[in-house]
N, C-alpha and C. Protein backbone atom coordinates (compact mmCIF):
# COMPACT_ATOMS: atom_id res chain seq x y z
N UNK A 1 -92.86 61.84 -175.78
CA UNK A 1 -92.63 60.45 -175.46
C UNK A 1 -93.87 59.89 -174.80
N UNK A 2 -94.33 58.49 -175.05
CA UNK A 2 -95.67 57.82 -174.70
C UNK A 2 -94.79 56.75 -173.53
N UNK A 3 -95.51 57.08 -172.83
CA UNK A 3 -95.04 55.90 -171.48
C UNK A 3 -96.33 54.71 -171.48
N UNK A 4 -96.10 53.92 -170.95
CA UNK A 4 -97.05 52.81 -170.70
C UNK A 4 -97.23 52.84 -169.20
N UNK A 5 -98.75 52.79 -169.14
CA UNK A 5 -98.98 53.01 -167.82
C UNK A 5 -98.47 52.36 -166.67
N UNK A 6 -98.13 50.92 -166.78
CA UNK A 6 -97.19 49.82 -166.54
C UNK A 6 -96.07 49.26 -166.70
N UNK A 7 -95.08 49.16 -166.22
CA UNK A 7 -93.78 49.06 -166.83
C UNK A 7 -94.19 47.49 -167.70
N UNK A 8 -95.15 46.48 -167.96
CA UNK A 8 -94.92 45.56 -168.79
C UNK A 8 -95.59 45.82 -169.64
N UNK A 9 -96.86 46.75 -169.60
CA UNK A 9 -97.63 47.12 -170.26
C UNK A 9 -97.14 47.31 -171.51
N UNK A 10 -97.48 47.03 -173.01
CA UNK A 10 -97.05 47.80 -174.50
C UNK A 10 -98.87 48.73 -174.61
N UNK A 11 -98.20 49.86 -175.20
CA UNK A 11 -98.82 50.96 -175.19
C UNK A 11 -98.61 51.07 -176.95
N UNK A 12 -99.91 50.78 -177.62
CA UNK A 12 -100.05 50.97 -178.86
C UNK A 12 -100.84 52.07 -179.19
N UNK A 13 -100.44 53.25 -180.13
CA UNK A 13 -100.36 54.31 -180.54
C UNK A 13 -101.33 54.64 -182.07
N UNK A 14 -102.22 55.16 -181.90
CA UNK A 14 -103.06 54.87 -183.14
C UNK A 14 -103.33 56.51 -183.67
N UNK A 15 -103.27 56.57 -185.31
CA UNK A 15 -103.35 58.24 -185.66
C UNK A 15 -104.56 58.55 -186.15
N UNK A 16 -105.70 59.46 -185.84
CA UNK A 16 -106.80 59.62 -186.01
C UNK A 16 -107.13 60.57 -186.85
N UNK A 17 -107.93 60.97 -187.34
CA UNK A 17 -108.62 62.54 -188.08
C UNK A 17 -107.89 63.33 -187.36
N UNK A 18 -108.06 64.22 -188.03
CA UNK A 18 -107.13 65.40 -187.43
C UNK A 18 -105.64 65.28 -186.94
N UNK A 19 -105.17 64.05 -187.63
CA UNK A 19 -103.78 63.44 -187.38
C UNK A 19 -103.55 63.74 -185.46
N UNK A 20 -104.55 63.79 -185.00
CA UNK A 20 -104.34 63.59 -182.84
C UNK A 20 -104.07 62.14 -182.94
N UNK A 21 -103.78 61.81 -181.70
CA UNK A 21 -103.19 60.39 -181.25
C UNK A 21 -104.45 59.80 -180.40
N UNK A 22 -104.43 58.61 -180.02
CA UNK A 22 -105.67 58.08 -179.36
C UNK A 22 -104.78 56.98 -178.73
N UNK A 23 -105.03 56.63 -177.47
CA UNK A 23 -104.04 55.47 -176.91
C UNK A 23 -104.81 54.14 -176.93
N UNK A 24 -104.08 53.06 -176.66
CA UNK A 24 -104.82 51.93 -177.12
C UNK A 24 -105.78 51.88 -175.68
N UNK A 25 -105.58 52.50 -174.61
CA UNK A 25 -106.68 52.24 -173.93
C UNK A 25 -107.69 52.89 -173.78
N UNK A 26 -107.97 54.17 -174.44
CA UNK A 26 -108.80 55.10 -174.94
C UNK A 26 -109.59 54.13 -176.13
N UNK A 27 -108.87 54.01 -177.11
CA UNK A 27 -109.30 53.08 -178.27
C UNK A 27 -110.06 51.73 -177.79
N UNK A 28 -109.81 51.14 -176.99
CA UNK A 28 -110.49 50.02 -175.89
C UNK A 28 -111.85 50.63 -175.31
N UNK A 29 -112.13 51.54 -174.65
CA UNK A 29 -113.11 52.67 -174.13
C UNK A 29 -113.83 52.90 -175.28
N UNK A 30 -113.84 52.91 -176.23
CA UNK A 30 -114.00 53.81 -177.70
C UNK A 30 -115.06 52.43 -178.01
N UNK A 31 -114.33 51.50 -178.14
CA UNK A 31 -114.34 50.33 -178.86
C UNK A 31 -116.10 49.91 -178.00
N UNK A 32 -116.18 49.60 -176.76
CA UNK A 32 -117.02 49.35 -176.18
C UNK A 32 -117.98 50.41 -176.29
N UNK A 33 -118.23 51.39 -176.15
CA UNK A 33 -119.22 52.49 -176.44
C UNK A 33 -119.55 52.79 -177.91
N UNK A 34 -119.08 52.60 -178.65
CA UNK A 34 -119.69 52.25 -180.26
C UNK A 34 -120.14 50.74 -180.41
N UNK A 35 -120.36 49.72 -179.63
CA UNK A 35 -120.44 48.58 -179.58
C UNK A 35 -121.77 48.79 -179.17
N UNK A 36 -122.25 49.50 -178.26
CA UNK A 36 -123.49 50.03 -177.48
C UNK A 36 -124.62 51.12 -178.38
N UNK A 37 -123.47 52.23 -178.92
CA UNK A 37 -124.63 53.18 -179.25
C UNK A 37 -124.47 53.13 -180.84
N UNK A 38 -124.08 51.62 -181.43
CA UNK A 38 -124.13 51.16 -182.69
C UNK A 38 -126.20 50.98 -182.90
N UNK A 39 -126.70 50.37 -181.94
CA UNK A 39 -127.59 49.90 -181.87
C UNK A 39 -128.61 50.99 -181.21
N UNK A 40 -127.90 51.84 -180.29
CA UNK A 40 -129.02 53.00 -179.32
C UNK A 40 -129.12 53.99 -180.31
N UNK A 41 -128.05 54.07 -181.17
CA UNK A 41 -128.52 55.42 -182.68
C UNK A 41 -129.14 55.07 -183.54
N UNK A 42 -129.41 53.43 -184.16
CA UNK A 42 -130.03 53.18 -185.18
C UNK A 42 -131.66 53.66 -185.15
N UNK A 43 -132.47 53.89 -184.36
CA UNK A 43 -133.72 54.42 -184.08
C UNK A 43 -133.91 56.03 -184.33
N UNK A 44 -133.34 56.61 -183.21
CA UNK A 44 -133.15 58.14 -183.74
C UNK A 44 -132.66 58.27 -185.20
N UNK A 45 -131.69 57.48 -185.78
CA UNK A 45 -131.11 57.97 -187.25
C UNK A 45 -132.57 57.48 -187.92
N UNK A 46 -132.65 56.24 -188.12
CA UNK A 46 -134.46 56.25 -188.58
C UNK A 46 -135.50 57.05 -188.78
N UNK A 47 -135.04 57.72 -187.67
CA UNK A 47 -136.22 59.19 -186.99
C UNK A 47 -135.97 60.44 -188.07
N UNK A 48 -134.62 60.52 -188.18
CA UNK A 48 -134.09 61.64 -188.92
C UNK A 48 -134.25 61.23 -190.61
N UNK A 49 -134.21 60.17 -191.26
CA UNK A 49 -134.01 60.03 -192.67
C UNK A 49 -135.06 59.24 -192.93
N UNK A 50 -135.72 58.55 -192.25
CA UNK A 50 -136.56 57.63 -192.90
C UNK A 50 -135.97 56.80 -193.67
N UNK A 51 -135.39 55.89 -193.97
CA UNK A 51 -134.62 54.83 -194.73
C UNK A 51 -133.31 54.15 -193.88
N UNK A 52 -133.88 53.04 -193.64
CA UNK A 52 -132.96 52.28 -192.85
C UNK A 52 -130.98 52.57 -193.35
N UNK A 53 -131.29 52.05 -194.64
CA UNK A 53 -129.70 52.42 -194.91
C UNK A 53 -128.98 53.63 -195.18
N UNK A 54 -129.89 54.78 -195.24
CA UNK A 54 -129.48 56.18 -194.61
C UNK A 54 -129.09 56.13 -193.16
N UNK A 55 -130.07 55.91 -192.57
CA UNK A 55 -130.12 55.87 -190.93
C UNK A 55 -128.74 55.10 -191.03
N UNK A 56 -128.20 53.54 -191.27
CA UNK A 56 -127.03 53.27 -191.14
C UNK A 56 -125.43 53.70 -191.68
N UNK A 57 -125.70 54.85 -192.49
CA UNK A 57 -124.60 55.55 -193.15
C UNK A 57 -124.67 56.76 -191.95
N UNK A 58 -125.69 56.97 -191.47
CA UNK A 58 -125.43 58.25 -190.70
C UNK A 58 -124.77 57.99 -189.35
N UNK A 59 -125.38 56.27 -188.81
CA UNK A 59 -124.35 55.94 -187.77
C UNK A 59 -123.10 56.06 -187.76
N UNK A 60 -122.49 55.31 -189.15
CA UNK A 60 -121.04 55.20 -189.28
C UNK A 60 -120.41 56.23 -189.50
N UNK A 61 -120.97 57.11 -189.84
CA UNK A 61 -120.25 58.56 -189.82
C UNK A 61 -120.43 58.93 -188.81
N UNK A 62 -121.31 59.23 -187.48
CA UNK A 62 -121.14 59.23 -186.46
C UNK A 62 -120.20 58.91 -185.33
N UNK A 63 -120.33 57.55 -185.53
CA UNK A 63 -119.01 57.15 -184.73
C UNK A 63 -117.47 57.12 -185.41
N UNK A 64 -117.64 57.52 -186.85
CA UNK A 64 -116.55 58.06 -187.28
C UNK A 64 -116.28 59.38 -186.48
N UNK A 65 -116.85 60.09 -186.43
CA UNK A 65 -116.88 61.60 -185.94
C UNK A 65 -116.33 61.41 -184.40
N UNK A 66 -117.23 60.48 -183.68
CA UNK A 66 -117.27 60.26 -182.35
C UNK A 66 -115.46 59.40 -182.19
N UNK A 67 -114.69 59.07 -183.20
CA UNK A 67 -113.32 58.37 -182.92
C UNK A 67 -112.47 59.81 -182.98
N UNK A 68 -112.99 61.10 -184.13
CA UNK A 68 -112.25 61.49 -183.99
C UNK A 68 -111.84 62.48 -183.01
N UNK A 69 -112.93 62.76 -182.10
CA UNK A 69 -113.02 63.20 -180.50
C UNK A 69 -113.11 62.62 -179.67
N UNK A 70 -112.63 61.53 -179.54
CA UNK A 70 -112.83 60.74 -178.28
C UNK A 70 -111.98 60.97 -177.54
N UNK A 71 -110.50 60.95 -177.86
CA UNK A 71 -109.58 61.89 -177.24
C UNK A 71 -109.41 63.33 -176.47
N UNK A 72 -110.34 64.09 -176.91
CA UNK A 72 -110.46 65.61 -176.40
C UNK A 72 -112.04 65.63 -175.38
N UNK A 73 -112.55 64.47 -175.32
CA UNK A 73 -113.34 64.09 -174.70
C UNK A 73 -113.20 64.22 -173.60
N UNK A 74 -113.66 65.11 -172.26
CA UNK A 74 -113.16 64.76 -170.73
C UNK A 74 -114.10 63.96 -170.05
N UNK A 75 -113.58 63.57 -168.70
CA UNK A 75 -114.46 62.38 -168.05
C UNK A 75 -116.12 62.87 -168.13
N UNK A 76 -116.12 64.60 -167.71
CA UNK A 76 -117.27 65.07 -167.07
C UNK A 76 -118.37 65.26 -168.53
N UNK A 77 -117.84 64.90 -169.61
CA UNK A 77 -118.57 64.99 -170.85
C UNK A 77 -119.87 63.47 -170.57
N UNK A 78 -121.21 63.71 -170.90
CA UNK A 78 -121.91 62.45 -171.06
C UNK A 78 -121.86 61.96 -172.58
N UNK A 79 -120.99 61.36 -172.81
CA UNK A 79 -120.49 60.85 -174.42
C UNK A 79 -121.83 60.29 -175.25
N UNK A 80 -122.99 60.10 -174.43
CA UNK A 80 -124.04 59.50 -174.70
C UNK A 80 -125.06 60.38 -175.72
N UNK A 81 -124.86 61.99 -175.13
CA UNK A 81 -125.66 63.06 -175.45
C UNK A 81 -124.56 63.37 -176.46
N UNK A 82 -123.57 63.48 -176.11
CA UNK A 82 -122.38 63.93 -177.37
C UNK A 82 -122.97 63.32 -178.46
N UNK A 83 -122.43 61.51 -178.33
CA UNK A 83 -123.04 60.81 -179.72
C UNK A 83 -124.36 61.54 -180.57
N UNK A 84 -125.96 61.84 -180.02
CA UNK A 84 -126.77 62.13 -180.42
C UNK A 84 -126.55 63.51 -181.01
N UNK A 85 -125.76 64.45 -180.01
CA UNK A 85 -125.84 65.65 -181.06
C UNK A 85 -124.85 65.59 -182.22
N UNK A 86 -123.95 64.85 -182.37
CA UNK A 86 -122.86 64.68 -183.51
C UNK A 86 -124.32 63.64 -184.63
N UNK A 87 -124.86 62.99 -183.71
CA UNK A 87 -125.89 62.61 -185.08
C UNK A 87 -126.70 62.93 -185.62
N UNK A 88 -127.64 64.24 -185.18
CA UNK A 88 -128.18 65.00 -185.64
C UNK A 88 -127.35 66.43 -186.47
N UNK A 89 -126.32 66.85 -185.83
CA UNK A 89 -125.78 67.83 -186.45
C UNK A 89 -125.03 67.00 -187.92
N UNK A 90 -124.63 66.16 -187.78
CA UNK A 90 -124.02 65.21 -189.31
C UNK A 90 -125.16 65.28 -190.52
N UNK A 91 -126.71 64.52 -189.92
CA UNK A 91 -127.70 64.84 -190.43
C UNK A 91 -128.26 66.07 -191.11
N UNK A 92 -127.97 67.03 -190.57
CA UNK A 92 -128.30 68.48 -191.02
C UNK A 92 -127.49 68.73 -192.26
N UNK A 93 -126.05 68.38 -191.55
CA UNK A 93 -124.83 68.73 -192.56
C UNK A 93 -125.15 68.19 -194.12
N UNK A 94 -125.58 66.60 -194.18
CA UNK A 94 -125.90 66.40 -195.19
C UNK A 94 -127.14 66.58 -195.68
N UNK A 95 -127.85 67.21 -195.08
CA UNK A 95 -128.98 67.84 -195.59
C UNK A 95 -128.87 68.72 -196.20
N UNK A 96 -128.13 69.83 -195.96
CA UNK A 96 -127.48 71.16 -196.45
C UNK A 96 -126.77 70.46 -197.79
N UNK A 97 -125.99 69.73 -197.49
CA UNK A 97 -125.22 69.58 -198.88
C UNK A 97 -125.82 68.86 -199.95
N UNK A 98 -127.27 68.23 -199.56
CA UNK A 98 -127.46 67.85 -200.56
C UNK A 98 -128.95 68.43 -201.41
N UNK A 99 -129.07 69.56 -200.65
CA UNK A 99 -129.96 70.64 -201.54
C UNK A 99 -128.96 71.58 -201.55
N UNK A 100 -127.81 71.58 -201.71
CA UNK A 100 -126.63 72.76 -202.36
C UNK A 100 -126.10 72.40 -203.69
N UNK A 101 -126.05 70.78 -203.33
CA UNK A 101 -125.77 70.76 -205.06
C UNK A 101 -127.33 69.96 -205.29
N UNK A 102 -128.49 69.96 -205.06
CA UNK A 102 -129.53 69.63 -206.35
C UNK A 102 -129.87 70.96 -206.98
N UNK A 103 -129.58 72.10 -207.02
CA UNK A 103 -130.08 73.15 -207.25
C UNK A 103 -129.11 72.90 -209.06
N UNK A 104 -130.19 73.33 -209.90
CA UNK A 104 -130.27 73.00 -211.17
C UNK A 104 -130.00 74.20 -211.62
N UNK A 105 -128.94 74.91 -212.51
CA UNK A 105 -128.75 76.35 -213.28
C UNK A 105 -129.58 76.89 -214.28
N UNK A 106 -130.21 76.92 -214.87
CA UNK A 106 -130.69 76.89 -216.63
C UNK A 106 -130.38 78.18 -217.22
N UNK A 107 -130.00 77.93 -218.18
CA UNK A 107 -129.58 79.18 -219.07
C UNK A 107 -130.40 80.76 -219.11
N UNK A 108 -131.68 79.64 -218.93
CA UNK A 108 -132.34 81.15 -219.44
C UNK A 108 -132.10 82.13 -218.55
């Protein structure tokens, strides 16, 4: 059962990756810190791909990533350094996958 922190309070309930729950005031928290490091990652992602609209696919998967832990997130975490290593490790990831499938078979 979800209580509202306030008895007038409505407490809206949102289902994330990994089907976890995220509360609407977590989601509020969430909301403002991707509002911020929408713009503080676009440089480093730059850094990593060279191509602006790479660099911006790698954000949004980022803070995709970053919604779906924001919940398991504790206070003493700096979400700041989190963001960057979820954007470099994403980076890698599709680096890997995409010299896994260019690799070409040939018969001979």
């Amino acid at each position: 059962m979800i209580v509202a922190p306030n008895p007038g309070d409505r407490l809206r309930v949102v289902r994330c990756e990994g089907g976890e729950l995220i509360r609407s005031t977590d989601e509020d928290g969430y909301r403002e810190f991707a509002a911020v490091q929408l713009q503080a990652l676009q440089r480093p992602a730059y850094l990593l791909c060279g191509d602006w609209h790479l660099a911006q696919d790698l954000v949004s998967t980022t803070l995709v990533k970053m919604y779906g832990a924001w919940s398991r997130l504790g206070a003493e975490v700096d979400r700041h350094a989190y963001a960057r290593r979820v954007l470099v490790n994403s980076y890698i990831s599709q680096r890997r996958r995409h010299w896994w499938r260019g690799e070409i078979s040939t018969g001979e």
